[in-house]
PDB file of N, CA and C in Angstrom:
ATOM      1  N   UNK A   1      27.871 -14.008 -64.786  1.00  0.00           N
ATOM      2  CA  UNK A   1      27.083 -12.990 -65.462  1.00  0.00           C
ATOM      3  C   UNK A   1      26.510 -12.005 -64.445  1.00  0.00           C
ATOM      4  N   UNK A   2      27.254 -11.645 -63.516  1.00  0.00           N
ATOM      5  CA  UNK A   2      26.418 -10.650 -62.432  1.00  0.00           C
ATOM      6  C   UNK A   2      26.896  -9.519 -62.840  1.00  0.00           C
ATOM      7  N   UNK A   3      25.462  -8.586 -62.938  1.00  0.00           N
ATOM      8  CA  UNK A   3      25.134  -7.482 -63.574  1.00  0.00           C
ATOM      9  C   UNK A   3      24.766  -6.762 -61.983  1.00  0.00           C
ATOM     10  N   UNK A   4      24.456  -4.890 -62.540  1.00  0.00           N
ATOM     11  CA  UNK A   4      23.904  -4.645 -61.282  1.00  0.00           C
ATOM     12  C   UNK A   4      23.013  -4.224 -62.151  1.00  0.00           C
ATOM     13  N   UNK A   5      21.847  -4.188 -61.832  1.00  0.00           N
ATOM     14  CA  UNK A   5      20.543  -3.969 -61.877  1.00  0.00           C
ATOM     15  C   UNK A   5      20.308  -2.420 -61.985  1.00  0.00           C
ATOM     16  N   UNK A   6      19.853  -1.781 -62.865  1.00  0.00           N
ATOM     17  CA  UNK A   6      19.097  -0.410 -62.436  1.00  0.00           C
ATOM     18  C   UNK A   6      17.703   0.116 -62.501  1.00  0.00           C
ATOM     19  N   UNK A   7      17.105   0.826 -62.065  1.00  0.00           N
ATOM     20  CA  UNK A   7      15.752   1.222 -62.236  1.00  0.00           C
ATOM     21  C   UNK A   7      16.117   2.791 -62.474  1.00  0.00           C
ATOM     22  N   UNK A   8      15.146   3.375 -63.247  1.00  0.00           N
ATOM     23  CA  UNK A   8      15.379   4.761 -63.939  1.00  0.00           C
ATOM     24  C   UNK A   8      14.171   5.309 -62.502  1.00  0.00           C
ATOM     25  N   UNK A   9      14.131   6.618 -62.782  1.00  0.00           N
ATOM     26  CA  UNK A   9      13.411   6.748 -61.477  1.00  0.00           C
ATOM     27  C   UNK A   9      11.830   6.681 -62.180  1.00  0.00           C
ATOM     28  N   UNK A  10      11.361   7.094 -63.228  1.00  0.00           N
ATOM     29  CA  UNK A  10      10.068   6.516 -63.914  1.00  0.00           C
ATOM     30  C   UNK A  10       9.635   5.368 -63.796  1.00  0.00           C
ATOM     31  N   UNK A  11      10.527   4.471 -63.739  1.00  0.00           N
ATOM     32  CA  UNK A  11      10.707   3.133 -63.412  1.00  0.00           C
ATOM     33  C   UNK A  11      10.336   2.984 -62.286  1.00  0.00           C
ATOM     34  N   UNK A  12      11.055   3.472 -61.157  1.00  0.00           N
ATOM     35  CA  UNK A  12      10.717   3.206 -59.871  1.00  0.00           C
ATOM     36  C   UNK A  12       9.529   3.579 -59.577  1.00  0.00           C
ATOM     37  N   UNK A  13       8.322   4.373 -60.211  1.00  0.00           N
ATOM     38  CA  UNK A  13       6.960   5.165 -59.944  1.00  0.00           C
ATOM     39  C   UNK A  13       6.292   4.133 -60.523  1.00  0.00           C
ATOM     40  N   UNK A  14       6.581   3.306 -61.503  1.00  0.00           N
ATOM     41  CA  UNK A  14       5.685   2.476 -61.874  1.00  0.00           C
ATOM     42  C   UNK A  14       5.979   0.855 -61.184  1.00  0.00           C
ATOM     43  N   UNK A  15       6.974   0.311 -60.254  1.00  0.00           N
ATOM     44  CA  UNK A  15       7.209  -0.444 -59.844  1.00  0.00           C
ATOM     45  C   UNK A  15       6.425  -0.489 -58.433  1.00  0.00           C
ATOM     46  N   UNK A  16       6.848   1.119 -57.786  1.00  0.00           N
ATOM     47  CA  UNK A  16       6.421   1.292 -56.244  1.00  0.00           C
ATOM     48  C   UNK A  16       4.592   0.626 -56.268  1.00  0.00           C
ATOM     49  N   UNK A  17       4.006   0.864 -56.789  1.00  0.00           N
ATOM     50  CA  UNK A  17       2.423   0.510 -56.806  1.00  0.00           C
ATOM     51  C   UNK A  17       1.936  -0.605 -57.196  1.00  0.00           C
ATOM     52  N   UNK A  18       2.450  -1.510 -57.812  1.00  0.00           N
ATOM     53  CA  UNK A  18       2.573  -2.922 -58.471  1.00  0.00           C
ATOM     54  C   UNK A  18       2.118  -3.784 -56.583  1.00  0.00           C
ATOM     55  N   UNK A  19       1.603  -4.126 -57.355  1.00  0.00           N
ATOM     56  CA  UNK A  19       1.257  -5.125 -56.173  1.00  0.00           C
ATOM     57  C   UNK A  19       1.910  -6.301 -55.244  1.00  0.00           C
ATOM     58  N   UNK A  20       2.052  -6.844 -54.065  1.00  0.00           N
ATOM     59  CA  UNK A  20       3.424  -7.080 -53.488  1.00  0.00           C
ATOM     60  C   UNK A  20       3.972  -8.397 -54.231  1.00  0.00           C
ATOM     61  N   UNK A  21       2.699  -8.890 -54.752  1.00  0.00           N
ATOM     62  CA  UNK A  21       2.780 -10.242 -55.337  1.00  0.00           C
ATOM     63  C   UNK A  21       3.625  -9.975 -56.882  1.00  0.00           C
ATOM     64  N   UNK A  22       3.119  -9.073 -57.375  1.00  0.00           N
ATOM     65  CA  UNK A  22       3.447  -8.612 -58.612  1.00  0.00           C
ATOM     66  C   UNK A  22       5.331  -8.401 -58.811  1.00  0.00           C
ATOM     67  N   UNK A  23       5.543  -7.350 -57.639  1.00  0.00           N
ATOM     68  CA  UNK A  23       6.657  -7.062 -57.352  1.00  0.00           C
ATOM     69  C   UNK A  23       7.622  -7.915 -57.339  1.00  0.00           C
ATOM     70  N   UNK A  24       7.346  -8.845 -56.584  1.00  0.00           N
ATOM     71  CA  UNK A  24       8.012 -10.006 -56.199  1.00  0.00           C
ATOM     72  C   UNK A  24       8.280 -11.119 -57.349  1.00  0.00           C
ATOM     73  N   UNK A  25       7.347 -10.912 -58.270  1.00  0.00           N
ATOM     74  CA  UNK A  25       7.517 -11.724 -59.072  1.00  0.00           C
ATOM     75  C   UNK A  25       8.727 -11.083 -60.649  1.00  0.00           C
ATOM     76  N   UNK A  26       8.716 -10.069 -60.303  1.00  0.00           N
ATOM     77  CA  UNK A  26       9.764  -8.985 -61.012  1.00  0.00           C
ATOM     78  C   UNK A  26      10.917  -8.995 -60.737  1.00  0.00           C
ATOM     79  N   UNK A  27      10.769  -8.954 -58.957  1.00  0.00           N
ATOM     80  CA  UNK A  27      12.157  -8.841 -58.470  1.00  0.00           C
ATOM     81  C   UNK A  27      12.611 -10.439 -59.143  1.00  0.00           C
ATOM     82  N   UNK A  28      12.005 -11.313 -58.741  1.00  0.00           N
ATOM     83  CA  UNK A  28      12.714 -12.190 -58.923  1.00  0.00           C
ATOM     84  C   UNK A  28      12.967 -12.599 -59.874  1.00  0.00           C
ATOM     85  N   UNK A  29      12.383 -12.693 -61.027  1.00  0.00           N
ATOM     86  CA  UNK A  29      12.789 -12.531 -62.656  1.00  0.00           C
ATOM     87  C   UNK A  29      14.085 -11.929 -63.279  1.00  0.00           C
ATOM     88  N   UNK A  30      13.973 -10.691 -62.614  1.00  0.00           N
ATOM     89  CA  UNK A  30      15.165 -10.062 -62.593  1.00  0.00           C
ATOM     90  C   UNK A  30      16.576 -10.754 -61.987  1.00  0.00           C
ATOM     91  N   UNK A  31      16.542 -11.279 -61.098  1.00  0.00           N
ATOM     92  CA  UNK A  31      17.404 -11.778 -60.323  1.00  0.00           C
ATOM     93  C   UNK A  31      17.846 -13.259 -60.890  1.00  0.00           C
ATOM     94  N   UNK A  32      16.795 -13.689 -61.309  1.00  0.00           N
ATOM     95  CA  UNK A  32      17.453 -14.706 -62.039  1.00  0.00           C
ATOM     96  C   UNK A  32      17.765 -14.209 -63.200  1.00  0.00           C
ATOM     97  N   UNK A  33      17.168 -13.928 -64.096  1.00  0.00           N
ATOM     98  CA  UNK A  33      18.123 -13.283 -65.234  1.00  0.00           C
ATOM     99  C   UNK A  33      19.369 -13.090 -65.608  1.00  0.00           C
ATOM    100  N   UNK A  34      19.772 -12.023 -64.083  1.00  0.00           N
ATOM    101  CA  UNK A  34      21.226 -11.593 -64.212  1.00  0.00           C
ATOM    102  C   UNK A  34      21.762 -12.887 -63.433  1.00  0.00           C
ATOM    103  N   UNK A  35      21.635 -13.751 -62.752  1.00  0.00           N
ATOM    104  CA  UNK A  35      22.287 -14.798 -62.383  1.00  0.00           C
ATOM    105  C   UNK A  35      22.794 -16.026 -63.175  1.00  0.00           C
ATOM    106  N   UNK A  36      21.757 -16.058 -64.060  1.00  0.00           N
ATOM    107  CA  UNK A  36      21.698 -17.384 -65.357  1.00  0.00           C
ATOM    108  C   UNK A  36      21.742 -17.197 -66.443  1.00  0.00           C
ATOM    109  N   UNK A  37      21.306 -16.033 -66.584  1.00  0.00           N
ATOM    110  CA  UNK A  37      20.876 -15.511 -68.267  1.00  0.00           C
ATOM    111  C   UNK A  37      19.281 -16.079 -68.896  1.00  0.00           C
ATOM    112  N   UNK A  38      18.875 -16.837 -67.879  1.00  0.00           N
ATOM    113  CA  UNK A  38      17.562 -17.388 -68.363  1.00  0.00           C
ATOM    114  C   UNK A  38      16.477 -16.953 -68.214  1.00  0.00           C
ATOM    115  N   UNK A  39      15.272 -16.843 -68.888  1.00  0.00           N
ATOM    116  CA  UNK A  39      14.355 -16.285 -69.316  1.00  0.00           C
ATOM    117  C   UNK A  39      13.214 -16.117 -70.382  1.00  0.00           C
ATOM    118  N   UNK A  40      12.348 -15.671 -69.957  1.00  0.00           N
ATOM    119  CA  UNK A  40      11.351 -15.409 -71.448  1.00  0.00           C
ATOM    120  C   UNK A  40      12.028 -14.470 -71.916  1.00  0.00           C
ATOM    121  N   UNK A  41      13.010 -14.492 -72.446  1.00  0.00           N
ATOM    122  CA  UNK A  41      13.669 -12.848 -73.615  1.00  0.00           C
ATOM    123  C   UNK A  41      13.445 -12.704 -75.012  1.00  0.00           C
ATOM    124  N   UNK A  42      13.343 -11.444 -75.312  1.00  0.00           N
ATOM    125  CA  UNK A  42      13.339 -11.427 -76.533  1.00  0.00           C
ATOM    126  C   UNK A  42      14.081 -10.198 -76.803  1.00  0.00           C
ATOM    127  N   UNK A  43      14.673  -9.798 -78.042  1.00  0.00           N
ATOM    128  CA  UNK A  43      14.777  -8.493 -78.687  1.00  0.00           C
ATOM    129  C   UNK A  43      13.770  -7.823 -79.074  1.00  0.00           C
ATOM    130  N   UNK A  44      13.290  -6.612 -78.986  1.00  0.00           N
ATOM    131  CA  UNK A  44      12.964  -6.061 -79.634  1.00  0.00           C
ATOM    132  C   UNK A  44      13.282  -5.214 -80.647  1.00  0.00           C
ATOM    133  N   UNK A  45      12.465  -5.585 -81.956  1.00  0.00           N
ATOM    134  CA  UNK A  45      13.019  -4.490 -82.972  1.00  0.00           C
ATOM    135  C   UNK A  45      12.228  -3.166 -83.126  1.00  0.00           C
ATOM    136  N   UNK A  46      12.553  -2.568 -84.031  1.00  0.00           N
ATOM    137  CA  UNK A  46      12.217  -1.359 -83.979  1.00  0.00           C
ATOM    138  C   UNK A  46      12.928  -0.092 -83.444  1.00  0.00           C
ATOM    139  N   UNK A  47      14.393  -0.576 -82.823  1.00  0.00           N
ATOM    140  CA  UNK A  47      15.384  -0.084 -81.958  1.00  0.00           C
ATOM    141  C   UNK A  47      16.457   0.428 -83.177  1.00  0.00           C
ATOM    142  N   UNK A  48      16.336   0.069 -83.881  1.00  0.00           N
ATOM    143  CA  UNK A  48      17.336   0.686 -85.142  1.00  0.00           C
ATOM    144  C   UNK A  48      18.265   2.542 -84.932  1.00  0.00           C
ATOM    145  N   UNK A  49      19.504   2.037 -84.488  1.00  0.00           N
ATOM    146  CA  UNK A  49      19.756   3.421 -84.300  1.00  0.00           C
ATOM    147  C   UNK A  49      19.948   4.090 -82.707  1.00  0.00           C
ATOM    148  N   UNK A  50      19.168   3.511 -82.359  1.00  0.00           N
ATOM    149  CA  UNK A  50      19.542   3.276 -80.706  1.00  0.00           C
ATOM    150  C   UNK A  50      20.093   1.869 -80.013  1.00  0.00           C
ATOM    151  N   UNK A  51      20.008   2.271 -78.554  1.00  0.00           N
ATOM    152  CA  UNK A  51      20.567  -0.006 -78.398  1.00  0.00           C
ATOM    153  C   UNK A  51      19.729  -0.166 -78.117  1.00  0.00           C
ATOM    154  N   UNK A  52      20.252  -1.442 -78.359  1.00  0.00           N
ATOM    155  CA  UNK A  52      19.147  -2.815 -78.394  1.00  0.00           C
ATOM    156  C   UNK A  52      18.571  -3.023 -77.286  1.00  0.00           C
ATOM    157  N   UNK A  53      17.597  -2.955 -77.111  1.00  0.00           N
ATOM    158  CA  UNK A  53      16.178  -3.327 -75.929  1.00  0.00           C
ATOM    159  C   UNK A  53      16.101  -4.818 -76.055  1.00  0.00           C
ATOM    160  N   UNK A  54      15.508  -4.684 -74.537  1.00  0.00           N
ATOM    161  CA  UNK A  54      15.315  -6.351 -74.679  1.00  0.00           C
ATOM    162  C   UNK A  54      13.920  -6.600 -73.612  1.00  0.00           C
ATOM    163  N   UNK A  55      12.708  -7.812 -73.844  1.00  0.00           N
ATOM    164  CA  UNK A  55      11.550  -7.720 -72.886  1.00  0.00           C
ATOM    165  C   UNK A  55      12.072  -8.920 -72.170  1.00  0.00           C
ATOM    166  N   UNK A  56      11.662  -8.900 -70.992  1.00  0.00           N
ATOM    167  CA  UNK A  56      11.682  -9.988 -70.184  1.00  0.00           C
ATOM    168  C   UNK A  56       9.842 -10.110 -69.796  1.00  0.00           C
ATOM    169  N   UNK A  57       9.465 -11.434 -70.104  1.00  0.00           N
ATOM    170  CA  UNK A  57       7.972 -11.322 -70.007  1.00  0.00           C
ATOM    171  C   UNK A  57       8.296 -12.365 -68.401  1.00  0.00           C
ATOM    172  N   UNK A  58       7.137 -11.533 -67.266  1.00  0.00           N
ATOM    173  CA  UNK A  58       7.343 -11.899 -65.960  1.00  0.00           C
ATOM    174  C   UNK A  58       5.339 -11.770 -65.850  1.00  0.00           C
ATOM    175  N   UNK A  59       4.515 -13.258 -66.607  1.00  0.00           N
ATOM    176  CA  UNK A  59       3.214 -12.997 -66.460  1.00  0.00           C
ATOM    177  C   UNK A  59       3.083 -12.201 -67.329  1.00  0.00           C
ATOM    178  N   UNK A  60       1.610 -11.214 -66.959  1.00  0.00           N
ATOM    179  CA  UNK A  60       1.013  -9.974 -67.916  1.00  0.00           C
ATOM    180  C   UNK A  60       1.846  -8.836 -67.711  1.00  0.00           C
ATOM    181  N   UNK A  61       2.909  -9.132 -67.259  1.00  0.00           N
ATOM    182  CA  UNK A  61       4.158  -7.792 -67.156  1.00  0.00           C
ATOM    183  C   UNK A  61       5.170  -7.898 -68.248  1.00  0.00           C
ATOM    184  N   UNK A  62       5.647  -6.907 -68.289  1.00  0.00           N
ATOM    185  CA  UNK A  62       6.915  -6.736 -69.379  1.00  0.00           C
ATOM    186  C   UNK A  62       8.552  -5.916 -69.250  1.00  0.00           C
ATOM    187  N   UNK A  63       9.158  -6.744 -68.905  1.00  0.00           N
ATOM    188  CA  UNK A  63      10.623  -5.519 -68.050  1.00  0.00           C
ATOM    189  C   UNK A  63      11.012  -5.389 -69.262  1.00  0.00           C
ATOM    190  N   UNK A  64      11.100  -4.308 -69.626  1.00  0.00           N
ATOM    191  CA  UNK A  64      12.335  -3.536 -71.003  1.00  0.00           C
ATOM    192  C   UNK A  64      13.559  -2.881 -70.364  1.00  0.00           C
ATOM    193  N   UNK A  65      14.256  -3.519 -70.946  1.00  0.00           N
ATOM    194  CA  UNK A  65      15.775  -2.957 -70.263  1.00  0.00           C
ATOM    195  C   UNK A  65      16.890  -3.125 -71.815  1.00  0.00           C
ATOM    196  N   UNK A  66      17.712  -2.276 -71.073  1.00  0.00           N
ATOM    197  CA  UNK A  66      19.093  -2.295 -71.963  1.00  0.00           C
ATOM    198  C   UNK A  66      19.979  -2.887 -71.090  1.00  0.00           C
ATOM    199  N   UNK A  67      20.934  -4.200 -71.939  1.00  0.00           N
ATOM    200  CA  UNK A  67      22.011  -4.415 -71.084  1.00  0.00           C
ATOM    201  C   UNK A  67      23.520  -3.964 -71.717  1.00  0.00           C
ATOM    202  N   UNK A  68      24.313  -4.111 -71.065  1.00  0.00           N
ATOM    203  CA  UNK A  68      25.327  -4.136 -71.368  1.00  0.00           C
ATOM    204  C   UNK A  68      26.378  -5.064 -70.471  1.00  0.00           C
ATOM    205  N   UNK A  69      27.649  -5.340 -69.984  1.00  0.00           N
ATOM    206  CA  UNK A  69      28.654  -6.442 -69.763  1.00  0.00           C
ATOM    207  C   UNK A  69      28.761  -6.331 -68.014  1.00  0.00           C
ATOM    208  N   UNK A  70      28.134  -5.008 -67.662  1.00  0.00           N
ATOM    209  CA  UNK A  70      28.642  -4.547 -65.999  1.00  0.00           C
ATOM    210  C   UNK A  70      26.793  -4.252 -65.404  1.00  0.00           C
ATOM    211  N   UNK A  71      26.040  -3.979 -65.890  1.00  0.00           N
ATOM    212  CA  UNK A  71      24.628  -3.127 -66.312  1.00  0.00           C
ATOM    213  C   UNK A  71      23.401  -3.978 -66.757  1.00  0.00           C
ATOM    214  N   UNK A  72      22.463  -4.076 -66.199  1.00  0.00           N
ATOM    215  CA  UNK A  72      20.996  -4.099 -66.752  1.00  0.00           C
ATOM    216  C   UNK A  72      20.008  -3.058 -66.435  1.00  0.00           C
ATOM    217  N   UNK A  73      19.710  -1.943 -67.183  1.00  0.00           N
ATOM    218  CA  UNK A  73      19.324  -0.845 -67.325  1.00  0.00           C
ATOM    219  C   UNK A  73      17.432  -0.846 -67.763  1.00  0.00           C
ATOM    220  N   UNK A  74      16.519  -0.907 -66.895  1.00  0.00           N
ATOM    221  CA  UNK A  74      15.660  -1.224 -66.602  1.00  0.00           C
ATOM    222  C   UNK A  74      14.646   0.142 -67.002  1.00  0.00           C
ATOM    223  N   UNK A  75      14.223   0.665 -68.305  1.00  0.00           N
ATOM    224  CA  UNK A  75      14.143   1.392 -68.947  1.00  0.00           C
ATOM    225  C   UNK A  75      12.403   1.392 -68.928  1.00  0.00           C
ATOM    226  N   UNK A  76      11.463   0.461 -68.455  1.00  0.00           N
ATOM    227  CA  UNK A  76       9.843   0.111 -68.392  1.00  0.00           C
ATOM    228  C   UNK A  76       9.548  -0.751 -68.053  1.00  0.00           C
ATOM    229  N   UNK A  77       8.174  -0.765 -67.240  1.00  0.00           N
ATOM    230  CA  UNK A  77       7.802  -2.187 -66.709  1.00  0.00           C
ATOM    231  C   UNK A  77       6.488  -1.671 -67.420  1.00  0.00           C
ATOM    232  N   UNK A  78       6.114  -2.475 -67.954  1.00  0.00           N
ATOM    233  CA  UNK A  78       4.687  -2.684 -68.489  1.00  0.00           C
ATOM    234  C   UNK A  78       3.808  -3.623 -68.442  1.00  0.00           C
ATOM    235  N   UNK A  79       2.249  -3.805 -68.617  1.00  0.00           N
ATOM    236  CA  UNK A  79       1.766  -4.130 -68.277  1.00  0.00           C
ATOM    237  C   UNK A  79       1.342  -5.107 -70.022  1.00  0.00           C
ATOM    238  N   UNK A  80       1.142  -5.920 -70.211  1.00  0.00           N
ATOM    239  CA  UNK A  80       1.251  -6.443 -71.889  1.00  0.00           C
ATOM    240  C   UNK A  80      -0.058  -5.584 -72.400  1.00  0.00           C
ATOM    241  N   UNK A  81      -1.254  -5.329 -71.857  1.00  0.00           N
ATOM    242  CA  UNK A  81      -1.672  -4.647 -72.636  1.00  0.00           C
ATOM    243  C   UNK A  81      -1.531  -3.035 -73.243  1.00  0.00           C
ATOM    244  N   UNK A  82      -0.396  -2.634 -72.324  1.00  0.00           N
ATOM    245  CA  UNK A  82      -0.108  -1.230 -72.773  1.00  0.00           C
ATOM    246  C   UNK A  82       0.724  -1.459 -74.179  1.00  0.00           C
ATOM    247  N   UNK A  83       1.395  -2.540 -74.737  1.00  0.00           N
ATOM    248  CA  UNK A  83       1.979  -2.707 -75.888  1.00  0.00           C
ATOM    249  C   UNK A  83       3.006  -1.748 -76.027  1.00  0.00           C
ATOM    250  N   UNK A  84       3.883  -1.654 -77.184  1.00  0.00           N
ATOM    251  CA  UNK A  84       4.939  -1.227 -77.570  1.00  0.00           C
ATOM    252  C   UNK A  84       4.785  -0.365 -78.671  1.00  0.00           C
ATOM    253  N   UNK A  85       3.720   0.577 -78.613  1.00  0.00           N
ATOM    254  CA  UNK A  85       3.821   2.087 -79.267  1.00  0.00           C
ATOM    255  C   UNK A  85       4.828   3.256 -78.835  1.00  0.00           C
ATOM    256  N   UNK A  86       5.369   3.272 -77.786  1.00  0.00           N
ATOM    257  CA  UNK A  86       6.212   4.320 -77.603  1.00  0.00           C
ATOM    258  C   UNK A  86       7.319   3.658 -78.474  1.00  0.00           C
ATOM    259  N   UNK A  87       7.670   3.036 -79.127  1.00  0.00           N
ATOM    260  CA  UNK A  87       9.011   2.628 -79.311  1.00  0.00           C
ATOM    261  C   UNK A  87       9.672   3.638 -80.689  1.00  0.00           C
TER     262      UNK A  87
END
């Protein structure tokens, strides 16, 4: 299941400042993810019409990404209390 990973560059502005501990705990979430497939995942709905999003909960963080078969497309990192109103 090895994917390559992307960060949007919005993405990357909200990653760069995250704290090293924080970071680290992302990176590596991520990394296992695309290695195992394992995880806190979920779908999110509300995606109707666009693709399918998906959260990876890493702590009080939240990676939203789109995948696809070559791709994990890393679309927000959030913080759980910012919640899922933009959607």
């Amino acid at each position: 299941m090895n994917r390559a990973v992307l960060l949007s560059d919005p993405v990357q502005k909200t990653y760069d400042p995250l704290t090293l501990e924080v970071r680290a705990r992302v990176r590596e979430t991520l990394l296992e993810f695309v290695a195992s497939g394992r995880g806190d995942l979920k779908r999110l709905r509300g995606t109707r019409g666009r693709e399918d999003l998906f959260r990876l909960r890493v702590g009080d963080y939240r990676i939203v990404f789109a995948r696809s078969p070559r791709e994990i497309r890393v679309t927000r990192i959030i913080h759980r209390s910012e919640g899922y109103d933009w959607l």
